[in-house]
N, C-alpha and C. Protein backbone atom coordinates (compact mmCIF):
# COMPACT_ATOMS: atom_id res chain seq x y z
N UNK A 1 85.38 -183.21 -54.36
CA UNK A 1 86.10 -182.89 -53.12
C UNK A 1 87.14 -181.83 -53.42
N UNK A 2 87.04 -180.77 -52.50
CA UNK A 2 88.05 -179.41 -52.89
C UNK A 2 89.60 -179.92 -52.42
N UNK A 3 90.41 -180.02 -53.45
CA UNK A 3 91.84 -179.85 -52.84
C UNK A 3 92.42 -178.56 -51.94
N UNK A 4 92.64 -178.84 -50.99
CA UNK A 4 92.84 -177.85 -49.65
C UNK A 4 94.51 -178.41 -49.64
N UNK A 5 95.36 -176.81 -50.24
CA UNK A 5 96.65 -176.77 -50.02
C UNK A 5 96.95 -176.40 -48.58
N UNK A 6 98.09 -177.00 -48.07
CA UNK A 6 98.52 -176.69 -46.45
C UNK A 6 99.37 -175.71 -46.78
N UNK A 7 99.12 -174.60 -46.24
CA UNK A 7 100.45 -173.49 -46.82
C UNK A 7 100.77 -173.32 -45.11
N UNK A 8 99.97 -173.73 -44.23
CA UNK A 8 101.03 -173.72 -42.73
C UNK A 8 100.38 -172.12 -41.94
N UNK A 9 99.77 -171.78 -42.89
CA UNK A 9 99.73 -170.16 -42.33
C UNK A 9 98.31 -169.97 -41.28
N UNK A 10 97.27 -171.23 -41.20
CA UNK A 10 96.46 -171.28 -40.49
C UNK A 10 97.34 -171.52 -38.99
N UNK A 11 98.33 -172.25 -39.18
CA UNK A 11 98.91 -172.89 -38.35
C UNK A 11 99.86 -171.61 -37.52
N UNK A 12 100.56 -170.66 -38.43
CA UNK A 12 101.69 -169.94 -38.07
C UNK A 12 100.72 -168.65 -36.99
N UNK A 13 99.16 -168.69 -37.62
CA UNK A 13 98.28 -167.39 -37.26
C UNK A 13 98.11 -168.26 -35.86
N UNK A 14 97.94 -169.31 -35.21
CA UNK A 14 97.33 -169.81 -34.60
C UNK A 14 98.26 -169.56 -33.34
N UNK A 15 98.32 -168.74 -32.55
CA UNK A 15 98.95 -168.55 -31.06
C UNK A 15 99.32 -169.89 -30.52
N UNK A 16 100.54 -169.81 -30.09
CA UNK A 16 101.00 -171.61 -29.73
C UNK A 16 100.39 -171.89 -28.36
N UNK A 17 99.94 -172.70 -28.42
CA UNK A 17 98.92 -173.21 -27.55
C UNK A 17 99.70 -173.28 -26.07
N UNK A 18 99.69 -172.48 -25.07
CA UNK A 18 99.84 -171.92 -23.86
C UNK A 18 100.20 -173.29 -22.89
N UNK A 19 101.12 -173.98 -22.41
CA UNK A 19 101.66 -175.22 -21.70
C UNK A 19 99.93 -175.28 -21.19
N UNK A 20 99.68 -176.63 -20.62
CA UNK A 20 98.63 -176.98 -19.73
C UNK A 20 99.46 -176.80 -18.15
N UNK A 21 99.06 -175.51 -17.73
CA UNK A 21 99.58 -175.57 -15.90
C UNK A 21 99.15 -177.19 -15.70
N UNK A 22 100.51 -177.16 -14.59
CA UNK A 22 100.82 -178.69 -14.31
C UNK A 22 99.47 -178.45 -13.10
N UNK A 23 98.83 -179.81 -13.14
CA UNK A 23 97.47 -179.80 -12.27
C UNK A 23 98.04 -179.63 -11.22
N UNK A 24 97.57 -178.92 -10.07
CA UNK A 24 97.73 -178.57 -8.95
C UNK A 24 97.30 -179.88 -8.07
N UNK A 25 97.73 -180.58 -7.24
CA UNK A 25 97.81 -182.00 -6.60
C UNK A 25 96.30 -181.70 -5.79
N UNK A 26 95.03 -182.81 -6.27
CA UNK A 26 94.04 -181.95 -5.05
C UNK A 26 94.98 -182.77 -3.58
N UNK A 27 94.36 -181.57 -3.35
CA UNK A 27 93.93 -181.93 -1.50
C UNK A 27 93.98 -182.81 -1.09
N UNK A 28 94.55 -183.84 0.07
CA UNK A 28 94.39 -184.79 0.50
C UNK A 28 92.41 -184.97 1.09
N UNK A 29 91.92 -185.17 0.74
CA UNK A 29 90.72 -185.68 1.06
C UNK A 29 90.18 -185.06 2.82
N UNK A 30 89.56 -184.52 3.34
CA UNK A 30 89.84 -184.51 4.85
C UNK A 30 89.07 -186.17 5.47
N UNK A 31 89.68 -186.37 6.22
CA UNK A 31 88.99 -187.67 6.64
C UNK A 31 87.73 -187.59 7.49
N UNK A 32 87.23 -188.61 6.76
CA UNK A 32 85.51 -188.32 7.30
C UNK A 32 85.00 -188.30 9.13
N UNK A 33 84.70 -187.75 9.34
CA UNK A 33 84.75 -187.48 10.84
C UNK A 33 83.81 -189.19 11.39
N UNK A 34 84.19 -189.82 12.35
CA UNK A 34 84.14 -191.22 12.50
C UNK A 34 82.52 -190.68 13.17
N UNK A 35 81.60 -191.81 12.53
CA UNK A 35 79.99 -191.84 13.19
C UNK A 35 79.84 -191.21 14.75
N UNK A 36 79.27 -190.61 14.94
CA UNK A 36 79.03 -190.43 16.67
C UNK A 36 77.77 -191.65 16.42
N UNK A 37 78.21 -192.56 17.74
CA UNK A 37 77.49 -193.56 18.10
C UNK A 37 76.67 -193.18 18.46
N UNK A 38 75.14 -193.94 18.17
CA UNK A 38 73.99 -193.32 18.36
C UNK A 38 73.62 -193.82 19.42
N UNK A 39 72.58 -192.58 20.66
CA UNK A 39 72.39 -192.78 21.62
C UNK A 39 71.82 -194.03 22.08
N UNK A 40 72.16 -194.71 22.94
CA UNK A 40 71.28 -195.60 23.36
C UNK A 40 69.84 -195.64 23.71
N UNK A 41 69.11 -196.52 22.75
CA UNK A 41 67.73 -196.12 22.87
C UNK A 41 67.33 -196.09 24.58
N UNK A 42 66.38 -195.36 24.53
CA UNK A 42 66.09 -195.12 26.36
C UNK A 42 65.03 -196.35 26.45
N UNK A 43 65.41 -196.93 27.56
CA UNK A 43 64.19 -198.23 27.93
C UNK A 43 63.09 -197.70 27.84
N UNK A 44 62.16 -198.95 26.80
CA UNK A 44 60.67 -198.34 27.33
C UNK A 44 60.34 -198.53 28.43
N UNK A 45 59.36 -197.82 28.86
CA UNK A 45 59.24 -197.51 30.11
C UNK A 45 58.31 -199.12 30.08
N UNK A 46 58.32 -199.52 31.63
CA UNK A 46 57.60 -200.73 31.99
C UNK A 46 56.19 -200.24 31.70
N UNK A 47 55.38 -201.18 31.87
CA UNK A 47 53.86 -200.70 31.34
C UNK A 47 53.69 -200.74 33.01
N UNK A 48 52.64 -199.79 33.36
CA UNK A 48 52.04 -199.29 34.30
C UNK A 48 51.15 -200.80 34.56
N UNK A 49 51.49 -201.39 35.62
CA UNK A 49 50.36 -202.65 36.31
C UNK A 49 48.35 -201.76 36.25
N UNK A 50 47.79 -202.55 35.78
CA UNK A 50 46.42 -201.96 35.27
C UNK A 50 46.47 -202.27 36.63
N UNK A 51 45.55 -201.08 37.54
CA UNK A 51 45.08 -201.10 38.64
C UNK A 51 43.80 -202.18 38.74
N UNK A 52 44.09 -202.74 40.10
CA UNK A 52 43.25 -204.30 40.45
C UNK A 52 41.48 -203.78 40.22
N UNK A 53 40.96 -204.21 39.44
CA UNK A 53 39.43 -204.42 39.41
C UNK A 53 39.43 -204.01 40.87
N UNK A 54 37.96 -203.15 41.35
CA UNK A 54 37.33 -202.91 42.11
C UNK A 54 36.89 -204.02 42.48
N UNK A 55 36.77 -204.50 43.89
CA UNK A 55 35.62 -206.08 44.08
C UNK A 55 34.74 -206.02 43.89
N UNK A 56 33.83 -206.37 43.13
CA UNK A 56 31.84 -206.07 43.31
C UNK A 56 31.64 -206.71 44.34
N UNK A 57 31.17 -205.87 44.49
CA UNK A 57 30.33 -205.22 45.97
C UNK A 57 29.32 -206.66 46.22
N UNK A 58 29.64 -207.76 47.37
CA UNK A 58 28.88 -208.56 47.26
C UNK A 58 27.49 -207.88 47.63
N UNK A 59 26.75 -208.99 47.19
CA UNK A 59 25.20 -209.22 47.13
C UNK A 59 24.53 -208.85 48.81
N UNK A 60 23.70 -208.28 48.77
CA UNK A 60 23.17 -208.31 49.99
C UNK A 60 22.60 -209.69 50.32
């Protein structure tokens, strides 16, 4: 294992590390726009009454 003297000078070359800008506060969130209630389904339509059987035609 290499003995590695600290002479500091990696340290002195090394530009001092620049503050961290203070985080900028996010955004309050915008609030979620509330559901538009969904339309009321439209009635199905009633079923059409099946038109009455024709009478057969009595018998002669």
């Amino acid at each position: 294992m290499r003995t590695v003297f600290w002479t500091g000078t990696a340290d002195a070359a090394s530009p001092s590390p620049s503050p961290s800008p203070s985080s900028s506060p996010s955004p309050s969130p915008s609030p979620s726009p509330s559901p538009s209630p969904s339309p009321s389904p439209s009635p199905s339509p009633s079923p059409s009454p099946s038109p009455s059987p024709s009478p057969s035609p009595s018998p002669p």
